[in-house]
C-alpha atoms as a PDB file:
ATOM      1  CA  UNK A   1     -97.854 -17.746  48.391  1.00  0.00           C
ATOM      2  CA  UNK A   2     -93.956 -17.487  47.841  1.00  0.00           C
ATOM      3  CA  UNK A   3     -92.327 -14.530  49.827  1.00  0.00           C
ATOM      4  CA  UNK A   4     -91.388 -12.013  47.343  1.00  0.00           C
ATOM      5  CA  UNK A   5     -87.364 -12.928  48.618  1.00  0.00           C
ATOM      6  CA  UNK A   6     -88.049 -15.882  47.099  1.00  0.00           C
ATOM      7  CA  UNK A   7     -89.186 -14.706  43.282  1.00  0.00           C
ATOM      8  CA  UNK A   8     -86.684 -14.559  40.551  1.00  0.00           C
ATOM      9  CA  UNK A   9     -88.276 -11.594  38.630  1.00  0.00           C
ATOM     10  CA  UNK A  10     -85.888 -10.048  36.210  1.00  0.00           C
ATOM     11  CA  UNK A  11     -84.911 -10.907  32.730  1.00  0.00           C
ATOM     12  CA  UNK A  12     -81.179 -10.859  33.091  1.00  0.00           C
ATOM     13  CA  UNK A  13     -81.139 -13.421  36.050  1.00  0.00           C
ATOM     14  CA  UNK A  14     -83.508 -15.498  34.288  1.00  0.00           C
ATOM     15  CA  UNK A  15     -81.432 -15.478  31.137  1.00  0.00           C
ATOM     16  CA  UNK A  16     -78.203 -16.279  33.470  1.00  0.00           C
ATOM     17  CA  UNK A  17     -79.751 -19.371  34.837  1.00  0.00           C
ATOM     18  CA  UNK A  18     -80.659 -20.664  30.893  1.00  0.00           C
ATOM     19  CA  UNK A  19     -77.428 -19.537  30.266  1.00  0.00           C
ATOM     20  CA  UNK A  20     -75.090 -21.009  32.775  1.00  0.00           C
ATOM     21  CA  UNK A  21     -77.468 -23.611  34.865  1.00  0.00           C
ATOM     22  CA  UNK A  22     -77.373 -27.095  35.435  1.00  0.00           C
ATOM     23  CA  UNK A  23     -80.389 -29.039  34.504  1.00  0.00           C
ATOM     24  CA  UNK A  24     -82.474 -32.075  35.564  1.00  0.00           C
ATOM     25  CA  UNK A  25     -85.815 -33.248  33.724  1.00  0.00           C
ATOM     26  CA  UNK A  26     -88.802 -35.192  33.930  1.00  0.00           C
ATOM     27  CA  UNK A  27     -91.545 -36.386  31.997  1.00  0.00           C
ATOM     28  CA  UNK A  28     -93.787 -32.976  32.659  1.00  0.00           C
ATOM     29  CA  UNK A  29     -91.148 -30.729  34.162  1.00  0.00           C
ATOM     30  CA  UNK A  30     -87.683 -29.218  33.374  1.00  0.00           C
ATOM     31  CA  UNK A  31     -85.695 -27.623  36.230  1.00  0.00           C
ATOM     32  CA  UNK A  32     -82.884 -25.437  35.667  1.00  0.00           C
ATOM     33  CA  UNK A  33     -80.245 -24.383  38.706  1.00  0.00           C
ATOM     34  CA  UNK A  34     -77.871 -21.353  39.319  1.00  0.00           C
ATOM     35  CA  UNK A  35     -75.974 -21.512  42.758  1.00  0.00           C
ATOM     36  CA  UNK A  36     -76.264 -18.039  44.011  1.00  0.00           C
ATOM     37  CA  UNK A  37     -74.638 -15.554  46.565  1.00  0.00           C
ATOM     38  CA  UNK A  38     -77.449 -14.536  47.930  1.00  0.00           C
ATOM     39  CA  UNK A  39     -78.923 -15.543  51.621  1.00  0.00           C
ATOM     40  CA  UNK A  40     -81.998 -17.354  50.082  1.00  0.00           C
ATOM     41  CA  UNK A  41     -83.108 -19.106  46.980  1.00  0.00           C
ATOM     42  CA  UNK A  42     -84.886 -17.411  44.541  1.00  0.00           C
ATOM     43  CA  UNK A  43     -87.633 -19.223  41.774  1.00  0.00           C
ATOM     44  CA  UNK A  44     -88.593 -18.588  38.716  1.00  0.00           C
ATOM     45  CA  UNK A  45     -91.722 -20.331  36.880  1.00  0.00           C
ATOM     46  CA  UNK A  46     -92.200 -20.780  33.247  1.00  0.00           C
ATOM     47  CA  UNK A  47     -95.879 -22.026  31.939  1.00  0.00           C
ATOM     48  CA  UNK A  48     -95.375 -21.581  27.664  1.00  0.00           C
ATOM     49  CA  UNK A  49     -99.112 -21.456  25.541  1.00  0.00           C
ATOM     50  CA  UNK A  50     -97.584 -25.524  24.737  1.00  0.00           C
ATOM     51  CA  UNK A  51     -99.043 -26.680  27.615  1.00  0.00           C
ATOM     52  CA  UNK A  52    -102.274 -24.864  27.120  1.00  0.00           C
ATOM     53  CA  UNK A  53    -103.874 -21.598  25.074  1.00  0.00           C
ATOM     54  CA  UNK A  54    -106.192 -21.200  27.965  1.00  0.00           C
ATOM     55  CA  UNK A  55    -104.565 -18.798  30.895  1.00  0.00           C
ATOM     56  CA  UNK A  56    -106.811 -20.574  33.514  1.00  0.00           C
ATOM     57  CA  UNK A  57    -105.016 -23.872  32.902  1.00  0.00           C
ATOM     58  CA  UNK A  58    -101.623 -21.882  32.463  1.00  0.00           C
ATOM     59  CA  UNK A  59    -102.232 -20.367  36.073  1.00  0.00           C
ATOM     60  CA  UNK A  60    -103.386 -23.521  37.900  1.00  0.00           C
ATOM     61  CA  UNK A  61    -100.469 -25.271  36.781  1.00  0.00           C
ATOM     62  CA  UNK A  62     -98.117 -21.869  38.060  1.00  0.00           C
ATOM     63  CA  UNK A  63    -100.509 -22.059  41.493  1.00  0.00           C
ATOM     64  CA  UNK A  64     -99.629 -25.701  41.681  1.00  0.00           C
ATOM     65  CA  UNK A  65     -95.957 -25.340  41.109  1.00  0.00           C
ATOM     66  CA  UNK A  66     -95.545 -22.451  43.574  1.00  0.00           C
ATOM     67  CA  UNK A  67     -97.247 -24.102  46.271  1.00  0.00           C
ATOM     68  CA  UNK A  68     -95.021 -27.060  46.006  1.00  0.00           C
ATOM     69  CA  UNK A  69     -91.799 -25.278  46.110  1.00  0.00           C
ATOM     70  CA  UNK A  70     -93.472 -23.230  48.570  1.00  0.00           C
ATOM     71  CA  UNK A  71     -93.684 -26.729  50.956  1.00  0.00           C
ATOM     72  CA  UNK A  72     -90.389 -27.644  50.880  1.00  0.00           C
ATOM     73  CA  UNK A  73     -88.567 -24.424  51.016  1.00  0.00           C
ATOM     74  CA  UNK A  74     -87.573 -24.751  54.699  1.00  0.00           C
ATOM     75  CA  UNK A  75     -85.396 -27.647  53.935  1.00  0.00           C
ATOM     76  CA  UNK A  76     -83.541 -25.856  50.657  1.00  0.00           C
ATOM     77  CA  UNK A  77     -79.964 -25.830  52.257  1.00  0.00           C
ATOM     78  CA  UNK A  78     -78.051 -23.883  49.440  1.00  0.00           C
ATOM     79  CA  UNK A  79     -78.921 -20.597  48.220  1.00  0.00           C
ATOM     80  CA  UNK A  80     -79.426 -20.887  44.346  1.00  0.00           C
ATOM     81  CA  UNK A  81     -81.730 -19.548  41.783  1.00  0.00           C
ATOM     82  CA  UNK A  82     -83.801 -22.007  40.396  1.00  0.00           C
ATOM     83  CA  UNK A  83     -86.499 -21.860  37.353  1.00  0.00           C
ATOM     84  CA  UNK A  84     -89.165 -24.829  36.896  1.00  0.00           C
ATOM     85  CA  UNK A  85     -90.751 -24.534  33.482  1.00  0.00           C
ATOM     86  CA  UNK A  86     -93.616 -26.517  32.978  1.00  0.00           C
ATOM     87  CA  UNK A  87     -94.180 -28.848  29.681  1.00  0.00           C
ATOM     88  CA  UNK A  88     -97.418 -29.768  27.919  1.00  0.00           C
ATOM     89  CA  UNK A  89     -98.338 -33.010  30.347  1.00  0.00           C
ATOM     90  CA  UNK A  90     -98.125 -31.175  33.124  1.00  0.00           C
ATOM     91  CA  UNK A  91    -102.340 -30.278  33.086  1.00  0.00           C
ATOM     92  CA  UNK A  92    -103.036 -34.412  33.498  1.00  0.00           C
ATOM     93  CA  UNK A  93    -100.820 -34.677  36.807  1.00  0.00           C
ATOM     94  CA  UNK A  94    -102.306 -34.584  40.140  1.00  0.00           C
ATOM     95  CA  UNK A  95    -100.237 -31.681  42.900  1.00  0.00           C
ATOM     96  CA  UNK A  96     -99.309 -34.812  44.866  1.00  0.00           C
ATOM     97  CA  UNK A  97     -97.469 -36.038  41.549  1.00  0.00           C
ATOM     98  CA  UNK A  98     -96.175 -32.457  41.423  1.00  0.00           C
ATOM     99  CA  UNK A  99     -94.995 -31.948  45.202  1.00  0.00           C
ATOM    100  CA  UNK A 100     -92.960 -35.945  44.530  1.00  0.00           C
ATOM    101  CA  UNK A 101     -91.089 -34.408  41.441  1.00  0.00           C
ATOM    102  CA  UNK A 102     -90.161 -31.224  42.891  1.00  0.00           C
ATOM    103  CA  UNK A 103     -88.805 -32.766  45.713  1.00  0.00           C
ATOM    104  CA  UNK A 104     -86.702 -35.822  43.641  1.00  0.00           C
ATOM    105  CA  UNK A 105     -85.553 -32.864  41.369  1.00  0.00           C
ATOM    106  CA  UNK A 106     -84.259 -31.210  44.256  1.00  0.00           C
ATOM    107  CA  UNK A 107     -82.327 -33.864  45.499  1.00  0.00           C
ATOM    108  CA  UNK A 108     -80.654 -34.449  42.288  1.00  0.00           C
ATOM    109  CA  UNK A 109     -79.670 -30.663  41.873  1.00  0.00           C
ATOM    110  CA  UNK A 110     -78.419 -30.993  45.493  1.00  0.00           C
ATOM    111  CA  UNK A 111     -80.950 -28.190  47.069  1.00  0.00           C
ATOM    112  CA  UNK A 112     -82.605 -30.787  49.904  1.00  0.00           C
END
């Protein structure tokens, strides 16, 4: 579970991040980036009805996503807000596929 200091939860700082943010994607993932001036990151996860109508589905692939960030968050350097939406191809990957694209986005946003 991600420590509630770590959960972007309100509309206005999700907006800024879509607003202002830098972004790197990937074949089932987008990842969007807002240095912050805050002492820790903060995430934000987006799982639309285009990847599935089901919830179940919807909240596996949240679960999943969380759980990766949630593995690497003791090597996050910079404090930024980040938000990961999720895109339709998402429900074929295995969390090991997941965990390798978090990480690689990451590195490109200059987090790790």
């Amino acid at each position: 579970m991600l420590p509630k200091i770590h959960r972007l939860t309100k509309k206005k700082d999700f907006d800024q991040v879509f607003k202002r943010g830098e972004s790197v994607k990937n074949d089932f993932l987008l990842c969007k980036m807002l240095k912050n001036q805050l002492p820790e990151s903060r995430f934000g996860f987006v799982v639309s009805k285009k990847v599935s109508m089901k919830a179940t589905i919807r909240n596996k692939a949240k679960r999943r996503l969380r759980d990766a960030v949630f593995s690497v968050l003791k090597e996050i350097k910079k404090p930024a807000d980040v938000i990961i939406i999720a895109l339709p191809s998402i429900t074929k990957k295995e969390f090991s596929d997941i965990q390798e694209v978090i990480i690689i986005m990451f590195k490109k946003l200059k987090l790790i």
